[in-house]
C-alpha atoms as a PDB file:
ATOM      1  CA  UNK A   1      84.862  79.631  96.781  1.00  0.00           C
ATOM      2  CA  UNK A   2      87.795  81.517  95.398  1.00  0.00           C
ATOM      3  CA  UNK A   3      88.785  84.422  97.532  1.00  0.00           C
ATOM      4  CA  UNK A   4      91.324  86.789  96.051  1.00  0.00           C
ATOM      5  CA  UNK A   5      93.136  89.029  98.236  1.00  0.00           C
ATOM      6  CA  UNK A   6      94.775  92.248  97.311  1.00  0.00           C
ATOM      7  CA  UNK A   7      97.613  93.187  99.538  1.00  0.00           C
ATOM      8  CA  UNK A   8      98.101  96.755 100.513  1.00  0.00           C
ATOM      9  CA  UNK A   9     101.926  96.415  99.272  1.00  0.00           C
ATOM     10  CA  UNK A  10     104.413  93.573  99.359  1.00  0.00           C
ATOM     11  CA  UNK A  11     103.945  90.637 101.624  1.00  0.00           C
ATOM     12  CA  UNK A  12     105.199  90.843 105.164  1.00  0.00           C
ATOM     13  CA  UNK A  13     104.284  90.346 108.748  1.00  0.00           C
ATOM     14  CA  UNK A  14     101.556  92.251 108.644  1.00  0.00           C
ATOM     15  CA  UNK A  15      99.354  89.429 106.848  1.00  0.00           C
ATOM     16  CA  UNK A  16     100.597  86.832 108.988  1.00  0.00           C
ATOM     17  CA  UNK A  17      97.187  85.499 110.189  1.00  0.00           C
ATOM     18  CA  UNK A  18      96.316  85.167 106.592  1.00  0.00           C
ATOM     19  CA  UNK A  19      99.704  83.455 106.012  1.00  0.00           C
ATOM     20  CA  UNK A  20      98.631  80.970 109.368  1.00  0.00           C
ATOM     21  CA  UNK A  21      94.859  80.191 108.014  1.00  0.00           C
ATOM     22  CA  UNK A  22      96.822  79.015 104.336  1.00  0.00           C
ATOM     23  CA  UNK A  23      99.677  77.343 105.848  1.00  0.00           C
ATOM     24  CA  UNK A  24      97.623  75.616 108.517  1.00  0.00           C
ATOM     25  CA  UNK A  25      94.826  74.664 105.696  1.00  0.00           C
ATOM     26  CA  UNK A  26      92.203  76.057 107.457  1.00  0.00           C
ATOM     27  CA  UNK A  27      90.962  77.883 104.999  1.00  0.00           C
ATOM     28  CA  UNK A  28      90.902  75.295 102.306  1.00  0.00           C
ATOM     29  CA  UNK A  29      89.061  72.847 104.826  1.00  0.00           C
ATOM     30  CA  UNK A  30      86.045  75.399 104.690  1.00  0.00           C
ATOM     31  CA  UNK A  31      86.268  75.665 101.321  1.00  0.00           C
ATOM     32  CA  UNK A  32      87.946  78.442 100.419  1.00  0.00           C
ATOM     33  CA  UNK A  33      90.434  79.014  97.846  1.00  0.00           C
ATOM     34  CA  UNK A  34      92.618  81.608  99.434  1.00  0.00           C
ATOM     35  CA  UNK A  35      95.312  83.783  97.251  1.00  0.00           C
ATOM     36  CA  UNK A  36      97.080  86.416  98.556  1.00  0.00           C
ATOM     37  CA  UNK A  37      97.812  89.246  95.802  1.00  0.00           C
ATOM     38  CA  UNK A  38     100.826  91.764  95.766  1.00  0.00           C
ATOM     39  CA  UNK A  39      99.840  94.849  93.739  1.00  0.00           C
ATOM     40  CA  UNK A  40     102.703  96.873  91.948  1.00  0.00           C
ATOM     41  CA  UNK A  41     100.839  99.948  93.129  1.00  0.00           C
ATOM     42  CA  UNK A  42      99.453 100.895  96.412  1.00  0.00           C
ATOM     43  CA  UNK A  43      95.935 101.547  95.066  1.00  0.00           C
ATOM     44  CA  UNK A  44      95.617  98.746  92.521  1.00  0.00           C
ATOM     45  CA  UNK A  45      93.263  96.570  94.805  1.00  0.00           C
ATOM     46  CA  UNK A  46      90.301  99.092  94.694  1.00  0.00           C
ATOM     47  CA  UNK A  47      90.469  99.415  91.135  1.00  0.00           C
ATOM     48  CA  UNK A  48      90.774  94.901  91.033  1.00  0.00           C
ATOM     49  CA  UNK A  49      87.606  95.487  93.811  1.00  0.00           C
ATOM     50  CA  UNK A  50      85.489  98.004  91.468  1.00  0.00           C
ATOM     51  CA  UNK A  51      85.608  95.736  88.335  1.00  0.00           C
ATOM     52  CA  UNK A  52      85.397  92.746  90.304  1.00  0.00           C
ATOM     53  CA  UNK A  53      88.837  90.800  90.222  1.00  0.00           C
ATOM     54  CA  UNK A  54      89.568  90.463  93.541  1.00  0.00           C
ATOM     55  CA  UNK A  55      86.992  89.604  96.675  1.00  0.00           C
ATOM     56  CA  UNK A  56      88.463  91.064  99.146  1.00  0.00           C
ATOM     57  CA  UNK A  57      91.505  94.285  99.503  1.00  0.00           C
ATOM     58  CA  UNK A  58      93.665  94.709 102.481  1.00  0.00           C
ATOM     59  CA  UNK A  59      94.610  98.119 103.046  1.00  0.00           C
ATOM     60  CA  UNK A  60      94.819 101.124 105.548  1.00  0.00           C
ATOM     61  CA  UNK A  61      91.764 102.357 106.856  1.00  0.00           C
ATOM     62  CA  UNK A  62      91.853 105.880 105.780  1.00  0.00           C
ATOM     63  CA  UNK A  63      91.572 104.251 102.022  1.00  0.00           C
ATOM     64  CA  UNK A  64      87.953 103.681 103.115  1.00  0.00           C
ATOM     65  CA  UNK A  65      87.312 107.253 102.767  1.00  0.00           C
ATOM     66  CA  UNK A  66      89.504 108.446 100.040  1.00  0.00           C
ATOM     67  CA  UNK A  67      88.830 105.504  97.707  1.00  0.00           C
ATOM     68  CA  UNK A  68      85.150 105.626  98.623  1.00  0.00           C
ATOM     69  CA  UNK A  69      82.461 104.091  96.331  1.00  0.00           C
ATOM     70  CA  UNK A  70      79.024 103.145  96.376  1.00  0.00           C
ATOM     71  CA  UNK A  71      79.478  99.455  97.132  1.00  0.00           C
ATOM     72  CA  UNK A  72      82.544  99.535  99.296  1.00  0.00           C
ATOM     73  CA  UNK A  73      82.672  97.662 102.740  1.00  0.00           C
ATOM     74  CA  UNK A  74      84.656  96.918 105.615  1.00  0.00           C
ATOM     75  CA  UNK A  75      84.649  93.398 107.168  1.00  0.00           C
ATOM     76  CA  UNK A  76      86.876  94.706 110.509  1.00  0.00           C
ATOM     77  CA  UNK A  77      90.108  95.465 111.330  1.00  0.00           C
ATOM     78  CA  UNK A  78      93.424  93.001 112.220  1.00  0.00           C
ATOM     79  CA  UNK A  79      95.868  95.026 112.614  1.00  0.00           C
ATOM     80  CA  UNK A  80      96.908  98.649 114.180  1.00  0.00           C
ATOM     81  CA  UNK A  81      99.904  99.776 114.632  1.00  0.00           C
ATOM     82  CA  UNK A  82     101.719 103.526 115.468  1.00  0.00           C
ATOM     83  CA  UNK A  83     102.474 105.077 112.801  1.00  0.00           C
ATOM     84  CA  UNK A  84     103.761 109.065 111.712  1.00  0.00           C
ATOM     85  CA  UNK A  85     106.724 110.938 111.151  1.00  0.00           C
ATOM     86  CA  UNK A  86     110.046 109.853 112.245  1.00  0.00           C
ATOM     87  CA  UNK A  87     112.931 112.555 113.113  1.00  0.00           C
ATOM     88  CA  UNK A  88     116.127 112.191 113.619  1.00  0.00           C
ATOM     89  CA  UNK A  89     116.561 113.864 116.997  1.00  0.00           C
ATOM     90  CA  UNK A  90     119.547 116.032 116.252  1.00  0.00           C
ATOM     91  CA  UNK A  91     117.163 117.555 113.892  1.00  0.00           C
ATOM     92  CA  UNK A  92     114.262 117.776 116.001  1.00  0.00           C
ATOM     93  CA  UNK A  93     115.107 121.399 116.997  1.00  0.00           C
ATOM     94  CA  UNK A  94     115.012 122.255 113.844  1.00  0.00           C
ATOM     95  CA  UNK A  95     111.866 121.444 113.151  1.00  0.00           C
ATOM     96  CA  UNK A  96     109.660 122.755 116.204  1.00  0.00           C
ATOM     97  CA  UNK A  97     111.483 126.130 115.426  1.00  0.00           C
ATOM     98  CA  UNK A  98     110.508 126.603 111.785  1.00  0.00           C
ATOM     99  CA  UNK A  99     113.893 125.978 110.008  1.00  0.00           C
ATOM    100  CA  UNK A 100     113.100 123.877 106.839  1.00  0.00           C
ATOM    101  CA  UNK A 101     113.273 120.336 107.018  1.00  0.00           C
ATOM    102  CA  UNK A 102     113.560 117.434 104.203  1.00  0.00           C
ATOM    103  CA  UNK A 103     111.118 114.837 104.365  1.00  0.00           C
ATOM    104  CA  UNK A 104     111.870 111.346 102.573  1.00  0.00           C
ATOM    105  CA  UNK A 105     108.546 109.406 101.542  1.00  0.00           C
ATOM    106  CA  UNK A 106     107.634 106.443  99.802  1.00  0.00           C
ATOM    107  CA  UNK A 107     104.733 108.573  98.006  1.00  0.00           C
ATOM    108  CA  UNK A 108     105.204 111.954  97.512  1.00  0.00           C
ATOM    109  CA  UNK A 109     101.531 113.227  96.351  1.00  0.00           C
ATOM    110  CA  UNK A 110      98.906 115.826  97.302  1.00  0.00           C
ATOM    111  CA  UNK A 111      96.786 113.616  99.669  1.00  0.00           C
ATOM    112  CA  UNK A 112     100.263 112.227 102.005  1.00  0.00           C
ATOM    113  CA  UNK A 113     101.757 115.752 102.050  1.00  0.00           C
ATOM    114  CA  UNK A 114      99.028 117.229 103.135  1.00  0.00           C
ATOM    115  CA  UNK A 115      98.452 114.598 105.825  1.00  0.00           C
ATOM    116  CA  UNK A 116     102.270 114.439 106.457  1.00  0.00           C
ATOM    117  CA  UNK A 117     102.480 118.063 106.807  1.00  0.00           C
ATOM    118  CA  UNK A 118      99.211 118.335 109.206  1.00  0.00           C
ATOM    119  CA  UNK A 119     100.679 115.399 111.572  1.00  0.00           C
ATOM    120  CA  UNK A 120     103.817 118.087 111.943  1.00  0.00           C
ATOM    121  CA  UNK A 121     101.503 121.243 112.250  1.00  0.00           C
ATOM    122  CA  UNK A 122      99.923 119.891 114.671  1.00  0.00           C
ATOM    123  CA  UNK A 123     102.572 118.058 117.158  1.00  0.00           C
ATOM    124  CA  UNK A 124     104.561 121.540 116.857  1.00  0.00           C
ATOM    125  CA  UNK A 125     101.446 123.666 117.652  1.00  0.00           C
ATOM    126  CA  UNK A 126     100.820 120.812 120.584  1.00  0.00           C
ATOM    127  CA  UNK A 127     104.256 121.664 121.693  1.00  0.00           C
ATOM    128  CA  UNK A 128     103.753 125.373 121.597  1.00  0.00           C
ATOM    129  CA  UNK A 129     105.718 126.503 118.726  1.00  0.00           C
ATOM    130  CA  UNK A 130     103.713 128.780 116.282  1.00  0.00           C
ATOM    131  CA  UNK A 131     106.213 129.710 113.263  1.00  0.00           C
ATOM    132  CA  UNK A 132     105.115 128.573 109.939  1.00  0.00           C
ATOM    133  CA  UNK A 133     106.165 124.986 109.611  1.00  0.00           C
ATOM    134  CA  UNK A 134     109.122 124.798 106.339  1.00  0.00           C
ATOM    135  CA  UNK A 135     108.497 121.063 105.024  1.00  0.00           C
ATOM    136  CA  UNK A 136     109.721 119.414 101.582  1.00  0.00           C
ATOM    137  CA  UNK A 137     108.288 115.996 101.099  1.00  0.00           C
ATOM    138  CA  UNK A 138     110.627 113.876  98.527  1.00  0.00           C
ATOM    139  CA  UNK A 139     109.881 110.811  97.030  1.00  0.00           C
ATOM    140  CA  UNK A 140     112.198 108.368  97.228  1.00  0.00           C
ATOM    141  CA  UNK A 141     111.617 104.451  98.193  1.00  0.00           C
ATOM    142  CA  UNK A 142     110.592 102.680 101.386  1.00  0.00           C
ATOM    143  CA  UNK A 143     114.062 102.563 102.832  1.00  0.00           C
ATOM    144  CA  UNK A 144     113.664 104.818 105.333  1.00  0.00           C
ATOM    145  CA  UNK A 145     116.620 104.465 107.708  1.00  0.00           C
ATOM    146  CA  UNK A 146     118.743 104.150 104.636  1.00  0.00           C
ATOM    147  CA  UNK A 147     117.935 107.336 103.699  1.00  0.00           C
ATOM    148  CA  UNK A 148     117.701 108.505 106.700  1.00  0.00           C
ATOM    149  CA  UNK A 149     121.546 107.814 107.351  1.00  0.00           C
ATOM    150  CA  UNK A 150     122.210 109.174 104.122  1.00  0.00           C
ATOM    151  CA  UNK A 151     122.391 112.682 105.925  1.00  0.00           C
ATOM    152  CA  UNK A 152     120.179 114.205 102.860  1.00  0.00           C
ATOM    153  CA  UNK A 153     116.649 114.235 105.131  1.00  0.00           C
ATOM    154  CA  UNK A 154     116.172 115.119 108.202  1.00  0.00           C
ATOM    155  CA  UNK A 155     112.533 112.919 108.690  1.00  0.00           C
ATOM    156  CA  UNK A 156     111.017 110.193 106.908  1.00  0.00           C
ATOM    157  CA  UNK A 157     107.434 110.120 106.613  1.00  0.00           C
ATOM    158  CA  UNK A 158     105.174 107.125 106.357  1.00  0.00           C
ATOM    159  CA  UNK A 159     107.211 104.832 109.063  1.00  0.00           C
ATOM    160  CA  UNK A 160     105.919 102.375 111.224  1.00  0.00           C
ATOM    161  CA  UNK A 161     106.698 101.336 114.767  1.00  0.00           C
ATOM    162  CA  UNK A 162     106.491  97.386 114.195  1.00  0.00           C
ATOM    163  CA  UNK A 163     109.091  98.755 111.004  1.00  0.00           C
ATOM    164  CA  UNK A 164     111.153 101.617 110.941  1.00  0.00           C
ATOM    165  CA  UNK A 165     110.941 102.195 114.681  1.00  0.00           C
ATOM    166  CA  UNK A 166     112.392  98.464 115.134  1.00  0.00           C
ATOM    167  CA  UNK A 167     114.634  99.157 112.115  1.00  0.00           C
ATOM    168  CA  UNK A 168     116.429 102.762 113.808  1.00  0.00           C
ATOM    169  CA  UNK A 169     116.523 101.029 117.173  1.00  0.00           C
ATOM    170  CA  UNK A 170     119.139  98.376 115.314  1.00  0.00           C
ATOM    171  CA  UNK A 171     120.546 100.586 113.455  1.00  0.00           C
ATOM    172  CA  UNK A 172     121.118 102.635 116.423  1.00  0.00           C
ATOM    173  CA  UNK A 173     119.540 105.842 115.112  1.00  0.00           C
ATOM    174  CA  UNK A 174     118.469 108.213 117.917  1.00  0.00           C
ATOM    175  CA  UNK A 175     114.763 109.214 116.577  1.00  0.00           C
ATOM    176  CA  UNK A 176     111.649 110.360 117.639  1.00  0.00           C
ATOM    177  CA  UNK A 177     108.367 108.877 116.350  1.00  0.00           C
ATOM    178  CA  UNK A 178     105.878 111.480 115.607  1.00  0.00           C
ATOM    179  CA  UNK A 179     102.361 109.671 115.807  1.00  0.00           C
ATOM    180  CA  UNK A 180      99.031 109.881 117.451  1.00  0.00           C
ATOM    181  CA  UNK A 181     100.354 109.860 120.913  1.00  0.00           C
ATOM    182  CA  UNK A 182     102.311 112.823 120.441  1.00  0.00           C
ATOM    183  CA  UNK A 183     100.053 114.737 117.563  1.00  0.00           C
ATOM    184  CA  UNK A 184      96.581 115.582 117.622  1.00  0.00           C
ATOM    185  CA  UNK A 185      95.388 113.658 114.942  1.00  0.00           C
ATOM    186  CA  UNK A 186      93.534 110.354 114.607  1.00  0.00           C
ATOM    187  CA  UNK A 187      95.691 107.765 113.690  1.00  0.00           C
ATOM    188  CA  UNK A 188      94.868 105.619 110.428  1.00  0.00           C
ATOM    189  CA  UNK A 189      97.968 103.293 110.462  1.00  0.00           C
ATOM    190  CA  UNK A 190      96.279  99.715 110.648  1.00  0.00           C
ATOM    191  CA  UNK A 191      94.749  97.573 107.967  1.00  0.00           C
ATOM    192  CA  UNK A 192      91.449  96.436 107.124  1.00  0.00           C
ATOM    193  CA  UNK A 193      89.506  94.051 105.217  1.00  0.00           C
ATOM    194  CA  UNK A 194      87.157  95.825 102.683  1.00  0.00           C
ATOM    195  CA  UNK A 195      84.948  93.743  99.980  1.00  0.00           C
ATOM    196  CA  UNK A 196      81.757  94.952  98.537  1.00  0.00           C
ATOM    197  CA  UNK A 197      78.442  94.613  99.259  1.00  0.00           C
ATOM    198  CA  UNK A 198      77.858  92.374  95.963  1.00  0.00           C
ATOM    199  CA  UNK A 199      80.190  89.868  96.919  1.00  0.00           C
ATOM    200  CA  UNK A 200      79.123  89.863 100.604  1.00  0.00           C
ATOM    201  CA  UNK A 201      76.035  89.447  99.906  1.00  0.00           C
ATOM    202  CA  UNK A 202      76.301  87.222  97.355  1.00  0.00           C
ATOM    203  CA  UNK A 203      78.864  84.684  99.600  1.00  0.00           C
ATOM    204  CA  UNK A 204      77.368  85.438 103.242  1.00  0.00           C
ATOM    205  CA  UNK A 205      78.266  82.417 105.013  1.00  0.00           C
ATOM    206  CA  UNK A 206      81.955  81.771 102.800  1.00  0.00           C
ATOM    207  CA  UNK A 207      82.907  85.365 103.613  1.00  0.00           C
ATOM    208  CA  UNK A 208      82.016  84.945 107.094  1.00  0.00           C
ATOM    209  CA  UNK A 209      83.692  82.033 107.072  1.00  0.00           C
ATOM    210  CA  UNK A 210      86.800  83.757 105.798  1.00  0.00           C
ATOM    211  CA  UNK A 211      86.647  86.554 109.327  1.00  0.00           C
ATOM    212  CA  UNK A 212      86.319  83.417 111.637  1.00  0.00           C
ATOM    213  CA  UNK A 213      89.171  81.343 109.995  1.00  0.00           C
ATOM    214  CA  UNK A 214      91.119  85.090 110.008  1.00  0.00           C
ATOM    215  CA  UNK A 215      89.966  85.454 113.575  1.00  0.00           C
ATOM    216  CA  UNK A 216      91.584  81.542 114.446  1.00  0.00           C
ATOM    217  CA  UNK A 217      94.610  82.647 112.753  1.00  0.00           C
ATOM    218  CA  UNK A 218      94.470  85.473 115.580  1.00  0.00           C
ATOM    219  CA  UNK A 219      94.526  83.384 118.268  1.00  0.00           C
ATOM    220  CA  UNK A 220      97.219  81.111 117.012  1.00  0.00           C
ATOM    221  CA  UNK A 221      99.821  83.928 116.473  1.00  0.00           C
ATOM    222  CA  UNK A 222      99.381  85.354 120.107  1.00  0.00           C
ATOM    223  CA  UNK A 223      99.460  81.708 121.611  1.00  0.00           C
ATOM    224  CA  UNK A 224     102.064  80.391 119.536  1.00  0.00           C
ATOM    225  CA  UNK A 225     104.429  82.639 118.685  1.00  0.00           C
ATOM    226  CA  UNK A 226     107.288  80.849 118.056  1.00  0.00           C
ATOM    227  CA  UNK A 227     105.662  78.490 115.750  1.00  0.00           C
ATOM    228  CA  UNK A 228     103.957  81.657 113.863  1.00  0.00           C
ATOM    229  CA  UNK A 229     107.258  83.111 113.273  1.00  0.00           C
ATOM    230  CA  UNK A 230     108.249  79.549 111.713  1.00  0.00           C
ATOM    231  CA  UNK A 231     105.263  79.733 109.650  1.00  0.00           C
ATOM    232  CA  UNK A 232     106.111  83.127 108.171  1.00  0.00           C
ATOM    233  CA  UNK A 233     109.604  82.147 107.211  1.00  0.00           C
ATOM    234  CA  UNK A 234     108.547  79.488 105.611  1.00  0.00           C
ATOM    235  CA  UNK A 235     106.036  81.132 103.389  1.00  0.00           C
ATOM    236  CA  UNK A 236     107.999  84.279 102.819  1.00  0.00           C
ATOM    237  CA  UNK A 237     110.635  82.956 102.033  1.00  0.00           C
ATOM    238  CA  UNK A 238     112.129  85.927 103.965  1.00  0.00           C
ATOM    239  CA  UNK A 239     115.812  86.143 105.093  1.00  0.00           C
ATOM    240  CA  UNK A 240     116.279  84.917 109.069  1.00  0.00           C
ATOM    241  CA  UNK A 241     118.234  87.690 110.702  1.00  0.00           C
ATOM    242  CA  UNK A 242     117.214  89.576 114.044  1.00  0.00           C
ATOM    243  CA  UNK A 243     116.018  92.404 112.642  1.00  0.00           C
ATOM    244  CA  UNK A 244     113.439  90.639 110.759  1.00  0.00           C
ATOM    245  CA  UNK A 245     112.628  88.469 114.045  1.00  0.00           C
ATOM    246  CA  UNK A 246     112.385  91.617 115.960  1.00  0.00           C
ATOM    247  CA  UNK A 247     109.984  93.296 113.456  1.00  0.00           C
ATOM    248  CA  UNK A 248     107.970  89.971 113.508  1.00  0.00           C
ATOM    249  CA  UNK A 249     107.943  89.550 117.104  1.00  0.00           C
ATOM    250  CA  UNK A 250     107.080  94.102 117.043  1.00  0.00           C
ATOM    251  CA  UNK A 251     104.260  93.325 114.376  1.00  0.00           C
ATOM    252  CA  UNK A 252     102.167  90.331 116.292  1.00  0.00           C
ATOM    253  CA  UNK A 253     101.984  92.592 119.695  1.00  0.00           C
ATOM    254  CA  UNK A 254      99.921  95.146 117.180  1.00  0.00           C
ATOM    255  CA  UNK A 255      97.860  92.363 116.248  1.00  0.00           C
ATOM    256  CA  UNK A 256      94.044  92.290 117.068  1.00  0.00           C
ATOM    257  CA  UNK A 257      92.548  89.624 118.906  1.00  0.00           C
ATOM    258  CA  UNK A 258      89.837  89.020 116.990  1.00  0.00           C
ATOM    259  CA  UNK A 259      88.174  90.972 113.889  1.00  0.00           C
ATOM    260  CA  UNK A 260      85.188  92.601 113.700  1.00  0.00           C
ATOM    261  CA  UNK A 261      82.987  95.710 112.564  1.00  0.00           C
ATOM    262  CA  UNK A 262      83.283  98.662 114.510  1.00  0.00           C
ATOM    263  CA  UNK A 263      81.237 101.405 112.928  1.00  0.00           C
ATOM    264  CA  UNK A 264      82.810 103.933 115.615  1.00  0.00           C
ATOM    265  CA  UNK A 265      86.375 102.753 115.324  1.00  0.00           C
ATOM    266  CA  UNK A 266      87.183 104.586 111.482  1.00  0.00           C
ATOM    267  CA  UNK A 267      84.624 107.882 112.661  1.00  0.00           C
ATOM    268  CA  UNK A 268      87.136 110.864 113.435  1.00  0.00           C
ATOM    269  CA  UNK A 269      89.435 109.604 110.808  1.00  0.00           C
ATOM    270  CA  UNK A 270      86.476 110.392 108.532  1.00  0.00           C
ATOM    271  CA  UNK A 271      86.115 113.764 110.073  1.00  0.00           C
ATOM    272  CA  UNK A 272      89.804 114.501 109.743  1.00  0.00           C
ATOM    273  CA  UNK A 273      90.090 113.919 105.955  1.00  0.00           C
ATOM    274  CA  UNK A 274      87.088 115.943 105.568  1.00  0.00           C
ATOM    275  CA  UNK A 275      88.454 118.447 107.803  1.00  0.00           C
ATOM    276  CA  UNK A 276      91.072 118.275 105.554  1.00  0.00           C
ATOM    277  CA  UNK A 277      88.968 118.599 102.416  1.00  0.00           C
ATOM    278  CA  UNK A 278      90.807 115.226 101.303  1.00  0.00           C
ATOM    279  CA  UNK A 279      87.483 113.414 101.132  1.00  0.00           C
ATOM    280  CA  UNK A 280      83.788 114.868 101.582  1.00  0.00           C
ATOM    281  CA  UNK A 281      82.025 111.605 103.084  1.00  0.00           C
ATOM    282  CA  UNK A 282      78.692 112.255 104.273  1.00  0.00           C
ATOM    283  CA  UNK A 283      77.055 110.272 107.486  1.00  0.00           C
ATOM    284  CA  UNK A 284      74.946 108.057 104.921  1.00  0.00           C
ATOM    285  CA  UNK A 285      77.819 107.059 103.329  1.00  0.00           C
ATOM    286  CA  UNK A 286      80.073 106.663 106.199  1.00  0.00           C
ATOM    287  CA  UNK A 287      77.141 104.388 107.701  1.00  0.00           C
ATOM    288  CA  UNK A 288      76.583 102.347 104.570  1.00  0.00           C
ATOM    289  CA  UNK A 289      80.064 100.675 104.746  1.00  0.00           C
ATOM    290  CA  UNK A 290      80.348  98.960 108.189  1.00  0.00           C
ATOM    291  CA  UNK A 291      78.876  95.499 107.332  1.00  0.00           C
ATOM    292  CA  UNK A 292      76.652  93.415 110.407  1.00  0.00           C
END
């Protein structure tokens, strides 16, 4: 069976149990015919999902809700991660008392600024301030700590610990990460494997075949981690320096152990985009994608 798999953006660590099951030939042993997909935009696998030219997308959960359609499923999670908005601390001050701050983003649209701008609400509310928070989101690239050291933003906004937090501790940039262990919001930066209910049903046993081999893959990485890193060079094609072997080394501690459905996991996520009147999901909906 030919499984096509739409990446969330460009390859890197993140997919490195898919990159084990290929390079290992698991997959192809059970019969599957495995290809890993870059999109040139975030979204593009839904769309590939919708009209049927991919099997299977891999992207953050919170794209179960706001891409939502009638035949969309999740297959389980592999990967979580913290995730938020990362300050410079010199500016920090700044921003818990109200002075405007300049936010450099990746994606610069009405759904991440408002999520951007409630993860700051909220951590300066925690934190007792109460002034009206002065935020401009600009879109720029994903080279945060570039821009970052630019000295034209104070924050970047859509960074990643196994990333950008690895990245600033290099670089030597004094920051603080502002995620869900320091905001009051549910935290959404992970990936998950989404299909539909067509092809699911369709290809049980060769989709469930594709979770075990992912799930083997798993196991590998955390018991063999030296040899995982080997495999993702080798695939990638990546350069070998120590940041990347640090960000590797970050990204496999945030790796599951194992993936499966968890119709809790995703639930207050789904309340806080509806909170947010980013998605209206109701609880028949929100139960009809978690596939058994």
């Amino acid at each position: 069976m030919k499984i096509r798999v739409a990446l969330e953006w460009f390859l890197n660590p993140d997919h490195l149990p898919f990159i084990v099951g290929l390079e290992k030939g698991w997959y192809k042993e059970a019969g599957l015919d495995v290809e890993l997909i870059e999109p040139k935009e975030h979204y593009d696998g839904f769309k590939a999902l919708e009209t049927g030219d991919v099997e299977i997308v891999v992207n953050e959960p919170i794209h179960l809700f706001e891409h939502y359609f009638d035949e969309l499923r999740s297959l389980g999670c592999f990967f979580e991660t913290r995730g938020g908005v990362m300050v410079l601390k010199e500016h920090h001050d700044r921003l818990l008392s109200g002075e405007k701050i300049k936010v450099t983003t990746p994606a610069a649209n009405d759904v991440t600024n408002r999520v951007g701008f409630e993860i700051l609400d909220r951590y300066r509310k925690k934190e007792g301030f109460t002034k009206d928070l002065q935020v401009e989101f600009v879109e720029t690239d994903f080279y945060h700590i570039k821009n970052l050291k630019s000295g034209n933003f104070e924050a970047a906004w859509l960074c990643f610990d196994n990333f950008e937090g690895v990245e600033a501790q290099v670089e030597g940039l004094d920051i603080v990460l502002i995620d869900q262990e320091k905001s009051d919001y549910p935290n959404f930066s992970a990936l998950d494997i989404m299909t539909t209910d067509s092809v699911y049903s369709n290809n049980k046993q060769k989709m469930d075949k594709f979770i075990e081999i992912s799930s083997k893959a798993l196991e590998f990485i955390k018991n063999n981690q030296s040899e995982a890193k080997e495999i993702y060079y080798g695939y990638s094609n990546d350069e070998r320096n120590q940041l990347m072997d640090n960000i590797v080394s970050k990204t496999i501690g945030y790796l599951e152990n194992n993936i499966e459905v968890d119709e809790n996991r995703w639930k207050n996520l789904c309340d806080f985009l509806n909170e947010l009147n980013i998605t209206n999901i109701t609880q028949e909906e929100y139960d009809k994608i978690w596939l058994k």
